[in-house]
C-alpha atoms as a PDB file:
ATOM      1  CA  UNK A   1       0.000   0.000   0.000  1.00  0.00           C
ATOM      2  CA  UNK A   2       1.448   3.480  -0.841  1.00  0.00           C
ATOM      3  CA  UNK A   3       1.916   6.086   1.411  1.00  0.00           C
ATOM      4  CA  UNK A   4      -1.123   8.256   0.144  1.00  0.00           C
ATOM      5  CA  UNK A   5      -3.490   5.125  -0.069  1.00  0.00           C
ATOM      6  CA  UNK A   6      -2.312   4.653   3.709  1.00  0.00           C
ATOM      7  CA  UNK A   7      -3.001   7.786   4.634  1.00  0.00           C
ATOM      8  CA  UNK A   8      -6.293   8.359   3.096  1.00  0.00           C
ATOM      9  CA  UNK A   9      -7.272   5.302   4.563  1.00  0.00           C
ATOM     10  CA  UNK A  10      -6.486   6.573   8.251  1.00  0.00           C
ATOM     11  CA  UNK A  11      -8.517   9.820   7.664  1.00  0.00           C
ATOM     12  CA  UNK A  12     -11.361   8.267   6.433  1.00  0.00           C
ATOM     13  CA  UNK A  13     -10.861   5.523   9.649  1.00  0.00           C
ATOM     14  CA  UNK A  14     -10.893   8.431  11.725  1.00  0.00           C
ATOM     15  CA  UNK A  15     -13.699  10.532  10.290  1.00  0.00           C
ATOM     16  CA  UNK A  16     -15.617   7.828  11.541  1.00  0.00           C
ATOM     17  CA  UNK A  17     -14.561   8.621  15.186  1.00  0.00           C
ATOM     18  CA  UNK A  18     -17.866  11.107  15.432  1.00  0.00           C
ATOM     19  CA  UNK A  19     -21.661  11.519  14.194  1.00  0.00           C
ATOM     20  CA  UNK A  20     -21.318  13.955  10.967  1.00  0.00           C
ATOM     21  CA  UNK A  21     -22.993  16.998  12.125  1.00  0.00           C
ATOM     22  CA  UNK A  22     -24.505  16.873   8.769  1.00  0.00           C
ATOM     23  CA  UNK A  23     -25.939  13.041   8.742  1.00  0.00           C
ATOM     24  CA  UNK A  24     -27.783  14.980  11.689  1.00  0.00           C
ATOM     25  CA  UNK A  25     -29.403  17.247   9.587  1.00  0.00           C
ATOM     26  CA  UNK A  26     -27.187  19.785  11.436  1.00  0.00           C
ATOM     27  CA  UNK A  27     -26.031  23.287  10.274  1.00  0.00           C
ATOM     28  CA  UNK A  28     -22.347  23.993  10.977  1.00  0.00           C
ATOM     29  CA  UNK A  29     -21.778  25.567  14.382  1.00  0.00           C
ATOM     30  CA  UNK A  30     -19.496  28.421  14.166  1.00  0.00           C
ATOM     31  CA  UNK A  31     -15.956  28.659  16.503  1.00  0.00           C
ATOM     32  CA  UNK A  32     -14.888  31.491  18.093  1.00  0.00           C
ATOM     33  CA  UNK A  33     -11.327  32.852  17.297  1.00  0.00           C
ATOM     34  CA  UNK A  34      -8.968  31.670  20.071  1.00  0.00           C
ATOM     35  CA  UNK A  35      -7.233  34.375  22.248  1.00  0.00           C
ATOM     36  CA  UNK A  36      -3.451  33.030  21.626  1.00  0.00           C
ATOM     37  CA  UNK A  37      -2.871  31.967  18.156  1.00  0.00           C
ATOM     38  CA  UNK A  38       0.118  29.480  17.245  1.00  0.00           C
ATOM     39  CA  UNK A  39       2.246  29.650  20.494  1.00  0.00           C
ATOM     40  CA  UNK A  40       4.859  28.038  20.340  1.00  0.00           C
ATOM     41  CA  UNK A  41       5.275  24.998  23.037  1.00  0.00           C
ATOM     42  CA  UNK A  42       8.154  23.229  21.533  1.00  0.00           C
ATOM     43  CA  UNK A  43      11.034  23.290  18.792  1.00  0.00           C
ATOM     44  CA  UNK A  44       9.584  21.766  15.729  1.00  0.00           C
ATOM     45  CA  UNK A  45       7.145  23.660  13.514  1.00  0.00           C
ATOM     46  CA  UNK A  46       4.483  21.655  14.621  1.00  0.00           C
ATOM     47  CA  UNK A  47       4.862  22.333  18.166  1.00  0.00           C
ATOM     48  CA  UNK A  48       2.468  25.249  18.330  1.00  0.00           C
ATOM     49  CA  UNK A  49      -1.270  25.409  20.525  1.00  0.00           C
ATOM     50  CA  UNK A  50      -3.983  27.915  20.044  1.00  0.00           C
ATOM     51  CA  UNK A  51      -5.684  29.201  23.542  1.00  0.00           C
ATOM     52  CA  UNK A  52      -9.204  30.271  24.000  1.00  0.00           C
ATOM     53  CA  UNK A  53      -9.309  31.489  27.635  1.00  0.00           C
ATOM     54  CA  UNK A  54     -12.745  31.707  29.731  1.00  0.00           C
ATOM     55  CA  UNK A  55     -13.473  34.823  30.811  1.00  0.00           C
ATOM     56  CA  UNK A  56     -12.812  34.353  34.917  1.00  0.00           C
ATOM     57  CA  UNK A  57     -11.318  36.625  37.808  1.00  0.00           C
ATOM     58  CA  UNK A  58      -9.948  33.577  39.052  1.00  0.00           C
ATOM     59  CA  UNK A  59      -7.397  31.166  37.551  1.00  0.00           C
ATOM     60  CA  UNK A  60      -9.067  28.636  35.275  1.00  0.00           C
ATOM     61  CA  UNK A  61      -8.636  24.798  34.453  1.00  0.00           C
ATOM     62  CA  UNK A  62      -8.269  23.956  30.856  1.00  0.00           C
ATOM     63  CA  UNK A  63      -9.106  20.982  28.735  1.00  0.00           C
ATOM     64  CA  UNK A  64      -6.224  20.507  26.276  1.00  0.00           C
ATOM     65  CA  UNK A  65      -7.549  18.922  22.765  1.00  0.00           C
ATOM     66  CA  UNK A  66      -5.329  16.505  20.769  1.00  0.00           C
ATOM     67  CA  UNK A  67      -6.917  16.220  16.898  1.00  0.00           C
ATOM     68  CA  UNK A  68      -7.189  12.668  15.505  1.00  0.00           C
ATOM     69  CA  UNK A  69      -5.962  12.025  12.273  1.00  0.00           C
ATOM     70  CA  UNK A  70      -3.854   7.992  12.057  1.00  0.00           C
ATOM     71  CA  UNK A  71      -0.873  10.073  13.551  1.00  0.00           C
ATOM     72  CA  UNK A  72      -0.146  11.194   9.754  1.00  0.00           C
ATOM     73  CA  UNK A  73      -2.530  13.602   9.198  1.00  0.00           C
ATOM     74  CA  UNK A  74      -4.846  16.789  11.213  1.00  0.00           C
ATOM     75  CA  UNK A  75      -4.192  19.342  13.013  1.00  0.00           C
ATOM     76  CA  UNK A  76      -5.546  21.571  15.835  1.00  0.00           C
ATOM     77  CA  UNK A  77      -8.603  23.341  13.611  1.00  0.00           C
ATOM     78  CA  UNK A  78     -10.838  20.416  13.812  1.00  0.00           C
ATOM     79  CA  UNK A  79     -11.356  21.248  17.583  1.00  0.00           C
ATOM     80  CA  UNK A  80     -15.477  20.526  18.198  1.00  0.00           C
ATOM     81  CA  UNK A  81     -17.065  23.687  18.335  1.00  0.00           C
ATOM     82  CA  UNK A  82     -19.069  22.262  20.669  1.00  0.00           C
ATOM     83  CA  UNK A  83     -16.638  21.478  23.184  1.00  0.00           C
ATOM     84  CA  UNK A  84     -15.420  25.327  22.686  1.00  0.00           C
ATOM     85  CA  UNK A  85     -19.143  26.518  23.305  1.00  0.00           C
ATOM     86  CA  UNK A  86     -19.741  24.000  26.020  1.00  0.00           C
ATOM     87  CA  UNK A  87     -16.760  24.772  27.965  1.00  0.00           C
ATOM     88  CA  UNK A  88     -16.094  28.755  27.511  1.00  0.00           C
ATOM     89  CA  UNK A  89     -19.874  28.689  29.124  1.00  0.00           C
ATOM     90  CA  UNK A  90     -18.661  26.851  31.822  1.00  0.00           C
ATOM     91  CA  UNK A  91     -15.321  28.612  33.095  1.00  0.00           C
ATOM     92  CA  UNK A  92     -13.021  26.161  31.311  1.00  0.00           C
ATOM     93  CA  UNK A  93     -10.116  27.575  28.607  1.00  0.00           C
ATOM     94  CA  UNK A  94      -9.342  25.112  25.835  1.00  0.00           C
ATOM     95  CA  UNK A  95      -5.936  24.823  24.326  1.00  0.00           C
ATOM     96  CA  UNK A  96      -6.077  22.756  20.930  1.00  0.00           C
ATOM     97  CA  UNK A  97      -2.704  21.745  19.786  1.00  0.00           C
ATOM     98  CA  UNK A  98      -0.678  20.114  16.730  1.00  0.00           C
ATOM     99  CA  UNK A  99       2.230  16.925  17.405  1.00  0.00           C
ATOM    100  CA  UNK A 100       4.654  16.012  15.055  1.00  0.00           C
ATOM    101  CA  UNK A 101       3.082  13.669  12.566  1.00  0.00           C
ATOM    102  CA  UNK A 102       4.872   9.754  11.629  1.00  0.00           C
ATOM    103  CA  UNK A 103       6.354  11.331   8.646  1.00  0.00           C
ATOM    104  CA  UNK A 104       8.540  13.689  10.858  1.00  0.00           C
ATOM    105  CA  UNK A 105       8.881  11.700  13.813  1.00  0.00           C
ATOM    106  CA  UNK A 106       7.473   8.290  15.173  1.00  0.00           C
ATOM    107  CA  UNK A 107       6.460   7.194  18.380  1.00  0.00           C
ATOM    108  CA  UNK A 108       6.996   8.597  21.199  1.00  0.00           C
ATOM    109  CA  UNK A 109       7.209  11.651  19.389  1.00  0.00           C
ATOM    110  CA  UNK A 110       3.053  12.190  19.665  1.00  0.00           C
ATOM    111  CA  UNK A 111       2.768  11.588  22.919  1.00  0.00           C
ATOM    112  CA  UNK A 112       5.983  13.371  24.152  1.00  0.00           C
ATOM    113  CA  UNK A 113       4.719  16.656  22.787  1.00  0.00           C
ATOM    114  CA  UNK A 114       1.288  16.197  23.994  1.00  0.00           C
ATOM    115  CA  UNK A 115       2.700  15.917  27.752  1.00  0.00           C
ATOM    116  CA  UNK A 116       5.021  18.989  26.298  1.00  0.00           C
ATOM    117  CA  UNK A 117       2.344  21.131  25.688  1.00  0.00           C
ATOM    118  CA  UNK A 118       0.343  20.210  28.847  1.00  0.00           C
ATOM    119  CA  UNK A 119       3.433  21.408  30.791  1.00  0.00           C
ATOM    120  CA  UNK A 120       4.132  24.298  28.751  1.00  0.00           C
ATOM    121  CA  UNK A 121       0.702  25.691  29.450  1.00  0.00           C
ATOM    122  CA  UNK A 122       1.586  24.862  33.196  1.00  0.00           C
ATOM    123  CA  UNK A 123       4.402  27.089  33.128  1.00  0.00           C
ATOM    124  CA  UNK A 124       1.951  29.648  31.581  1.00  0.00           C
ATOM    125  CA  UNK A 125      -0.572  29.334  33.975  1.00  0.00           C
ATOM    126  CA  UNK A 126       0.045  32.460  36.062  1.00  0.00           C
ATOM    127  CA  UNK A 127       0.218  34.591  32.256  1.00  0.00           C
ATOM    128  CA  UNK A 128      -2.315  33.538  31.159  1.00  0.00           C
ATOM    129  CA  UNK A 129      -4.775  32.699  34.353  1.00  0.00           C
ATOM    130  CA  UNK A 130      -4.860  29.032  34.190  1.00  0.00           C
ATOM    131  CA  UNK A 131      -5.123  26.955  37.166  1.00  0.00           C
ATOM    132  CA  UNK A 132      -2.170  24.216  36.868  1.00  0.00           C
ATOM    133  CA  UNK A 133      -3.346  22.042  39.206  1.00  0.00           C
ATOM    134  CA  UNK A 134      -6.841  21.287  36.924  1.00  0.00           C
ATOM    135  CA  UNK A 135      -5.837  19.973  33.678  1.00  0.00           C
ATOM    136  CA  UNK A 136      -7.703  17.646  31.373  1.00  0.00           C
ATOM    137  CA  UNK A 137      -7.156  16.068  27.396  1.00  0.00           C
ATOM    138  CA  UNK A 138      -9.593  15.282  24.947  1.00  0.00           C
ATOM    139  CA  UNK A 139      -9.381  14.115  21.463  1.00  0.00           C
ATOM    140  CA  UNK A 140     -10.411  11.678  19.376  1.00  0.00           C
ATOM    141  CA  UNK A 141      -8.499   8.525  17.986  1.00  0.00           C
ATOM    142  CA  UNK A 142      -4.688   9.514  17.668  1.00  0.00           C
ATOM    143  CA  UNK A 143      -5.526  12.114  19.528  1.00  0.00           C
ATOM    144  CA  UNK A 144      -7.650   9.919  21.985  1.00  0.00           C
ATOM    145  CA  UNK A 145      -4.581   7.321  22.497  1.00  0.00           C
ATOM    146  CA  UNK A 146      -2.441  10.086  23.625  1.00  0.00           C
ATOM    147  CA  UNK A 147      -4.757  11.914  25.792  1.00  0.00           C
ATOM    148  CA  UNK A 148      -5.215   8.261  27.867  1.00  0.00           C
ATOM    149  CA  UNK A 149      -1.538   7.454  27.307  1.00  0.00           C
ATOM    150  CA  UNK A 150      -0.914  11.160  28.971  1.00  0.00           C
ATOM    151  CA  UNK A 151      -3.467  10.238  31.683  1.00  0.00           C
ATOM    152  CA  UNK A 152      -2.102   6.742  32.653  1.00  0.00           C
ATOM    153  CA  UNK A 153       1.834   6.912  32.410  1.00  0.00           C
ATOM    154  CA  UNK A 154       4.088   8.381  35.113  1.00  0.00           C
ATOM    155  CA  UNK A 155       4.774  12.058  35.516  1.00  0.00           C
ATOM    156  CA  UNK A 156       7.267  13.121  32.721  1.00  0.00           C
ATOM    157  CA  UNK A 157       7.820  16.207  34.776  1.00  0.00           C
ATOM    158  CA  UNK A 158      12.348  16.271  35.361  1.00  0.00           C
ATOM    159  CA  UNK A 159      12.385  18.275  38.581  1.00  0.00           C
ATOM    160  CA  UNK A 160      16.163  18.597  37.833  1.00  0.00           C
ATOM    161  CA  UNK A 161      15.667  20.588  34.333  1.00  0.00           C
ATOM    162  CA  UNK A 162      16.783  24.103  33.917  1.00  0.00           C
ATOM    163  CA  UNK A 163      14.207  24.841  31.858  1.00  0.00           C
ATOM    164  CA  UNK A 164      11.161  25.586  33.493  1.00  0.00           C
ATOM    165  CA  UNK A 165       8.918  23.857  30.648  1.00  0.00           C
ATOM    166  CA  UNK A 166      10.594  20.756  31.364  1.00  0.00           C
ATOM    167  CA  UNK A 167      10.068  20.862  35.380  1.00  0.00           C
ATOM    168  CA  UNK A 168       6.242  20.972  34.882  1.00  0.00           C
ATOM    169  CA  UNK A 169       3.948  17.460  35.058  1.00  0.00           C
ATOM    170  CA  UNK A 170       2.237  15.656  32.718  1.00  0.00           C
ATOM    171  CA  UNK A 171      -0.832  14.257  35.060  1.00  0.00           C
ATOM    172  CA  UNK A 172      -3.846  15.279  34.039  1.00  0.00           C
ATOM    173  CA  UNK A 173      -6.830  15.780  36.642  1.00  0.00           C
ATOM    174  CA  UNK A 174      -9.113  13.520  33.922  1.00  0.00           C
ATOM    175  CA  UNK A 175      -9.579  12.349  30.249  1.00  0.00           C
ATOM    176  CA  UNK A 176     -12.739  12.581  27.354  1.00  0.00           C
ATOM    177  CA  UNK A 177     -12.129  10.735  24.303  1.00  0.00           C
ATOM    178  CA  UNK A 178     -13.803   9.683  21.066  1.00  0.00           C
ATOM    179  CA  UNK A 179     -12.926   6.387  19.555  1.00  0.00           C
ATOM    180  CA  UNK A 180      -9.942   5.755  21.914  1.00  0.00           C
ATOM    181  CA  UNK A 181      -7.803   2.795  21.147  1.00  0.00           C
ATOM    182  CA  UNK A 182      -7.136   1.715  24.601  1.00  0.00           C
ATOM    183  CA  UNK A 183      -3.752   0.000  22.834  1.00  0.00           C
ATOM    184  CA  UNK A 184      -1.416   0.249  19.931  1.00  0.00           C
ATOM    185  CA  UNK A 185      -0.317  -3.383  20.641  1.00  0.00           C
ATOM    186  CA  UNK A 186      -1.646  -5.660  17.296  1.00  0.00           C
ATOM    187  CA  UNK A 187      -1.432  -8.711  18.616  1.00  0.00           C
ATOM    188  CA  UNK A 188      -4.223  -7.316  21.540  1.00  0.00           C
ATOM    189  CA  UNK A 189      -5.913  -5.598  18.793  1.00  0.00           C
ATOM    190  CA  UNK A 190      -6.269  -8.582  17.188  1.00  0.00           C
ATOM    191  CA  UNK A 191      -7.221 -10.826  19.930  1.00  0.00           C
ATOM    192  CA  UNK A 192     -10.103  -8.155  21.504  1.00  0.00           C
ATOM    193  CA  UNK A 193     -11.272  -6.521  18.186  1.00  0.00           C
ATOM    194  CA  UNK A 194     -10.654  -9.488  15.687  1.00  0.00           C
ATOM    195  CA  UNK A 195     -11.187  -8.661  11.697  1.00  0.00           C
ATOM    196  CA  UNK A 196      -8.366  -7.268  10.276  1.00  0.00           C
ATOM    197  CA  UNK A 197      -8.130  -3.988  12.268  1.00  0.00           C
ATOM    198  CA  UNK A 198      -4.753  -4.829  13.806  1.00  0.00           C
ATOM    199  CA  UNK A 199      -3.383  -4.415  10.194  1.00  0.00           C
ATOM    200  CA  UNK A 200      -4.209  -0.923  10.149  1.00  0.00           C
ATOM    201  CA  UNK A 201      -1.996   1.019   7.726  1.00  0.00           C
ATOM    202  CA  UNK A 202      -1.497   4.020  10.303  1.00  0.00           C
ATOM    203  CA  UNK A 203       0.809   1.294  12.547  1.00  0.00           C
ATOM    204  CA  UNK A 204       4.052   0.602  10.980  1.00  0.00           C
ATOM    205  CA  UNK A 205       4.639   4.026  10.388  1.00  0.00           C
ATOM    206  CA  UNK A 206       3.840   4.940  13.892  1.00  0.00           C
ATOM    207  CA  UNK A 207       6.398   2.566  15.365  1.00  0.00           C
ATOM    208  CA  UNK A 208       8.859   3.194  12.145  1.00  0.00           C
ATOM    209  CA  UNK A 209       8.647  -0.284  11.491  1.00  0.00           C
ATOM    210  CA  UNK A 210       9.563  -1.772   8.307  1.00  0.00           C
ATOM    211  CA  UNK A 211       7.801  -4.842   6.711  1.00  0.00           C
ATOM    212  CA  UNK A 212       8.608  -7.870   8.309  1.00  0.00           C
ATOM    213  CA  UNK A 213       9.770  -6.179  11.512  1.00  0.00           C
ATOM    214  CA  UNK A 214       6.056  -6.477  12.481  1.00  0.00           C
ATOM    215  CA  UNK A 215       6.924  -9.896  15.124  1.00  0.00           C
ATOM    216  CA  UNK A 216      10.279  -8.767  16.302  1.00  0.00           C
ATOM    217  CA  UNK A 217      11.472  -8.034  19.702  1.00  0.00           C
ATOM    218  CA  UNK A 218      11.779  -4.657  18.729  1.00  0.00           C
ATOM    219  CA  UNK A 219       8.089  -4.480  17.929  1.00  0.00           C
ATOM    220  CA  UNK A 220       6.872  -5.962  20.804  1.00  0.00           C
ATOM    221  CA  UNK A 221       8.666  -3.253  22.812  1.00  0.00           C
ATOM    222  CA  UNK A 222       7.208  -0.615  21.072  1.00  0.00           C
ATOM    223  CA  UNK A 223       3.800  -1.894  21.084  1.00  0.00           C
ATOM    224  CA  UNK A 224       3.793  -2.250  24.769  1.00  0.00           C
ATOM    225  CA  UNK A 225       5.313   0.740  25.052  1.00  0.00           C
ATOM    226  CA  UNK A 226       2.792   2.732  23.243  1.00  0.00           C
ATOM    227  CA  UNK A 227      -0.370   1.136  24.698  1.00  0.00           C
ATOM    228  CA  UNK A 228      -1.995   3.366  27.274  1.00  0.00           C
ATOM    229  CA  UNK A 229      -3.694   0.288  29.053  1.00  0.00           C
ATOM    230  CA  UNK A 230      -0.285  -1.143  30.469  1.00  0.00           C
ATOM    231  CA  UNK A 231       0.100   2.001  32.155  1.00  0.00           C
ATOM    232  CA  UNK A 232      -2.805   1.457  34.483  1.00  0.00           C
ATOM    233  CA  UNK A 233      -2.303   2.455  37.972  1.00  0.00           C
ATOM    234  CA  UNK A 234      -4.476   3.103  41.015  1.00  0.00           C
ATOM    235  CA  UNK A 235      -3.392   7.059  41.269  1.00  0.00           C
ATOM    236  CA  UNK A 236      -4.337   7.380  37.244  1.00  0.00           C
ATOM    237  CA  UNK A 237      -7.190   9.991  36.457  1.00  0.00           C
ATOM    238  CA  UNK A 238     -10.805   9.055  35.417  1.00  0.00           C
ATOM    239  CA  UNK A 239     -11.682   8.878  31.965  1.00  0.00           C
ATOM    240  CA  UNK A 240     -14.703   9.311  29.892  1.00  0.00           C
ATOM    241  CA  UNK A 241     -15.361   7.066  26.602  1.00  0.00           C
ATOM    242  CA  UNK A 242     -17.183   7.332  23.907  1.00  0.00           C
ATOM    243  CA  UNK A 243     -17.813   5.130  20.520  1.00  0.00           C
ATOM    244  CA  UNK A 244     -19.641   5.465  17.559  1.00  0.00           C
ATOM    245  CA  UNK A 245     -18.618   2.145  15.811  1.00  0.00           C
ATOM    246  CA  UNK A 246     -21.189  -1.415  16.133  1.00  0.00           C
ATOM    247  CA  UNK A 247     -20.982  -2.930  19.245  1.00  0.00           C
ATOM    248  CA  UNK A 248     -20.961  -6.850  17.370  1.00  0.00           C
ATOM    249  CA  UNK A 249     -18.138  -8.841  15.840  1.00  0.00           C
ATOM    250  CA  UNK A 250     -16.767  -7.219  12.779  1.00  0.00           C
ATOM    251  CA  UNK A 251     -17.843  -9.010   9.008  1.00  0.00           C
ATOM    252  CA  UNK A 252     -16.504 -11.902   7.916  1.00  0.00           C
ATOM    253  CA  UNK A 253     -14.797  -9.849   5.388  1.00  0.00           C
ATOM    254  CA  UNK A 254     -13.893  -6.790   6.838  1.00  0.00           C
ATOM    255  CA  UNK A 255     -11.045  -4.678   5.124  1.00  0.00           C
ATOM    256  CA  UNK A 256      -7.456  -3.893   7.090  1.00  0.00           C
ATOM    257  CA  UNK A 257      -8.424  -1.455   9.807  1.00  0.00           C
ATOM    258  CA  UNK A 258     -11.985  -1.786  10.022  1.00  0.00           C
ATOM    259  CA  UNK A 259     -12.547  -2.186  13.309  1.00  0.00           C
ATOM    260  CA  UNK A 260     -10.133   0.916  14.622  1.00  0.00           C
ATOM    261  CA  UNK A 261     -12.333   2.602  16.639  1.00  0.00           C
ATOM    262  CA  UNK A 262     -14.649  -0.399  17.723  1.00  0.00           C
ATOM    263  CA  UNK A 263     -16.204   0.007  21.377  1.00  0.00           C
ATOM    264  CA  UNK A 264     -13.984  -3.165  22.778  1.00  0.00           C
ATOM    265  CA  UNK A 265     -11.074  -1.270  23.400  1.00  0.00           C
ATOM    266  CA  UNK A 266     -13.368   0.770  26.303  1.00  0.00           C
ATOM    267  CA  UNK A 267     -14.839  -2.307  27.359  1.00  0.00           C
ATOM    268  CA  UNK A 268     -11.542  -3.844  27.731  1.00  0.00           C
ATOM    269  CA  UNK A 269      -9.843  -0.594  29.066  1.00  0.00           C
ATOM    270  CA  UNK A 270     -13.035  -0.091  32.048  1.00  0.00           C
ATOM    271  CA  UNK A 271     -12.597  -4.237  33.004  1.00  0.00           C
ATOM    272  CA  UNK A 272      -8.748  -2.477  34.048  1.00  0.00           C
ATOM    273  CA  UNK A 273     -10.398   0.672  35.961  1.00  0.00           C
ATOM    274  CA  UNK A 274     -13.108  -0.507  37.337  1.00  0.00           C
ATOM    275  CA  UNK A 275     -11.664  -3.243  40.020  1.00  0.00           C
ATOM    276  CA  UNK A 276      -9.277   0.143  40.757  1.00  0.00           C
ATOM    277  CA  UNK A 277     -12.261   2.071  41.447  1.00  0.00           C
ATOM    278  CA  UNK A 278     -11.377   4.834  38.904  1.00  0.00           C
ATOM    279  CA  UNK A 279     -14.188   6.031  37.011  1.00  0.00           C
ATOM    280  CA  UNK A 280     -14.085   4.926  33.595  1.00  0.00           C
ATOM    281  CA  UNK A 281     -18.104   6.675  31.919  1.00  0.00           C
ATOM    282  CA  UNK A 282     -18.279   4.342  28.526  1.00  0.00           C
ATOM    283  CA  UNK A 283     -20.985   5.608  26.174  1.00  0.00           C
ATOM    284  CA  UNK A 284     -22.252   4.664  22.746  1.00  0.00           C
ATOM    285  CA  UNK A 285     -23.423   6.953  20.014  1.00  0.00           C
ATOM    286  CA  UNK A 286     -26.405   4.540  20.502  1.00  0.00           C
ATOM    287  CA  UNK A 287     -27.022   5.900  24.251  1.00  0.00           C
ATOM    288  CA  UNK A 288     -27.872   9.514  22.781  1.00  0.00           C
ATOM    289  CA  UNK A 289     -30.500   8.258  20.310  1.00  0.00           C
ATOM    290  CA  UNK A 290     -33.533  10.600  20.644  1.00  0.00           C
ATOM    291  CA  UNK A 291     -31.453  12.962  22.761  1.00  0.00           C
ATOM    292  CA  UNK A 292     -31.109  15.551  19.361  1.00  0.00           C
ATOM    293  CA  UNK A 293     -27.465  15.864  17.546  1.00  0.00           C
ATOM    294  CA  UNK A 294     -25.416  13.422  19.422  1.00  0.00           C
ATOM    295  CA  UNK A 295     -22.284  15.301  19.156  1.00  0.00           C
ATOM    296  CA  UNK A 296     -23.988  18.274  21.037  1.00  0.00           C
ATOM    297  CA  UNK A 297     -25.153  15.982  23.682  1.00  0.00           C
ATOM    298  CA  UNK A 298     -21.810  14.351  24.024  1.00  0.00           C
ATOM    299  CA  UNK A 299     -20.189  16.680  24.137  1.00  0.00           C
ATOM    300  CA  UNK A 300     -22.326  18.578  27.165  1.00  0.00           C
ATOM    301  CA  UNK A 301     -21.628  15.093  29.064  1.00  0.00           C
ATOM    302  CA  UNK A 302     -18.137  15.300  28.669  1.00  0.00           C
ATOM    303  CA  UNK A 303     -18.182  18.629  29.699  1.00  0.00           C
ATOM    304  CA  UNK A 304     -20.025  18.144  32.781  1.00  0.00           C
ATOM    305  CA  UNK A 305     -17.657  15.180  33.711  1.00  0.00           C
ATOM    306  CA  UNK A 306     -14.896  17.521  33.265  1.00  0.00           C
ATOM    307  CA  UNK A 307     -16.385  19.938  35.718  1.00  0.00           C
ATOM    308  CA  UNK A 308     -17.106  17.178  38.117  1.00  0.00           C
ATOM    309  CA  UNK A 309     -13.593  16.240  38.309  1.00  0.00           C
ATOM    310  CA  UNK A 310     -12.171  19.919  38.469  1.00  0.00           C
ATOM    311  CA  UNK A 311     -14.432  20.979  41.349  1.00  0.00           C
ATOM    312  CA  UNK A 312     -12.940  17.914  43.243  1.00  0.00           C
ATOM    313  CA  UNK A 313      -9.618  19.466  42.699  1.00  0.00           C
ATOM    314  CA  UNK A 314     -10.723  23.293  43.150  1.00  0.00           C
ATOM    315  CA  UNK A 315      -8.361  25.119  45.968  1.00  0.00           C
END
């Protein structure tokens, strides 16, 4: 498969990670124009955020959105304007950001500068009245892996660093994702999804595997490596989850990747958090039927989770 089949193949996988607004019978809501445009939160070009900031006299907490996009493609415009709307109403800043893509740099590249910018806007908090101690990540797909990846592994913070970016942590008071993939790992991708969705084109790339390095030692140290679900720990964050793909088994025939966003990778991430007594919320797109456009109602949900979680860490 070329490189442009691949990667046409992991948008349109990822497209499927929300309700179209227009399936809906939904105009277009519009997005306000963020506060702080392109800041820059790391070296490479694509290290950059854009801020909206609620309008508060105190400090705020902020809910840091990661696009989606098979780690090759996106970038920070496709933040939900609901989510904007949603959470400006209710005292919360959003920061949307851009990574560096598999074609610049593979894993852990993504999820490095998504615990980057989370500390960069830490060491902005006082500029730009944030509340560093009330921090959350949403996204959807790529974007949802690192926001749980983020939530689950240890602090990244080096206390030692001269910089003061760098001395900042990574822990996030909670998580909201769309069609998370709970692990990168295709050997459990293929055991708890089935199909063919562990050959995903997005994959190789994202480990900078070549063919045939797919059962190597190497590999399997990446995969586990990248998986958010083998980071699971009793001080990790809650996490809310939501799916839009079919709840059954996947066709007899389904195509490489079908499957990518399929609602067993919550199931199999809550059977983790659960016995830990973390709340893990897992929703379906068919939970909001009748409720009016899903992705408003979702997204209102999330919201109000995310409020739950910062009042319990309010000063």
């Amino acid at each position: 498969m070329t490189r442009l089949i691949a990667f046409q193949v992991a948008v349109l996988l990822v497209a499927t990670a929300m309700p179209s607004q227009q399936a809906h019978g939904q105009a277009r809501k519009a997005k306000p124009a963020p506060d702080i445009t392109a800041a820059k939160y790391g070296p490479h070009e694509r290290n950059v955020l854009d801020l909206w900031k609620a309008k508060a006299d105190r400090p705020t907490p902020v809910v840091v959105y990661i696009h989606g996009g098979g780690f090759r493609g996106g970038d920070k415009s496709t933040v939900s304007p609901f989510l904007l709307d949603h959470c400006l109403k209710a005292g919360i800043s959003v920061a949307a950001i851009n990574y560096r893509l598999s074609q610049q740099a593979t894993f852990p590249a993504p999820m490095l500068d998504g615990g980057r910018a989370v500390q960069f806007l830490r060491s902005r908090a006082k500029e730009w009245n944030l509340d560093p101690g009330r921090v959350a990540a949403t996204g959807g797909s790529a974007g949802a892996g690192i926001s749980l990846w983020l939530a689950f592994h240890d602090d990244l913070a080096d206390p030692a660093s001269k910089e003061l970016v760098a001395r900042q942590s990574t822990r996030l008071s909670c998580a909201g994702v769309f069609g998370a993939q709970s692990s990168y790992d295709p050997r459990f991708i293929k055991k708890v999804i089935g199909g063919r969705a562990h050959e995903h084109p997005a994959l190789l790339p994202f480990y900078g595997l070549k063919p045939g390095e797919e059962d190597s030692p190497k590999a399997h140290k990446l995969y586990e490596q990248a998986s958010p679900i083998n980071y699971v720990s009793a001080d990790d964050p809650p996490v809310f989850l939501f799916y839009t793909e079919g709840k059954g088994p996947l066709p007899e025939k389904a195509r490489p990747g079908q499957g990518i966003h399929h609602p067993n990778f919550g199931v199999e991430l809550k059977k983790k958090l659960d016995p830990l007594k973390i709340e893990c919320v897992l929703r379906h797109l068919d939970d909001y039927k009748g409720k009016g456009n899903p992705q408003e109602a979702v997204h209102r949900e999330m919201v109000a989770f995310f409020q739950k979680h910062f009042a319990a860490k309010e000063k």
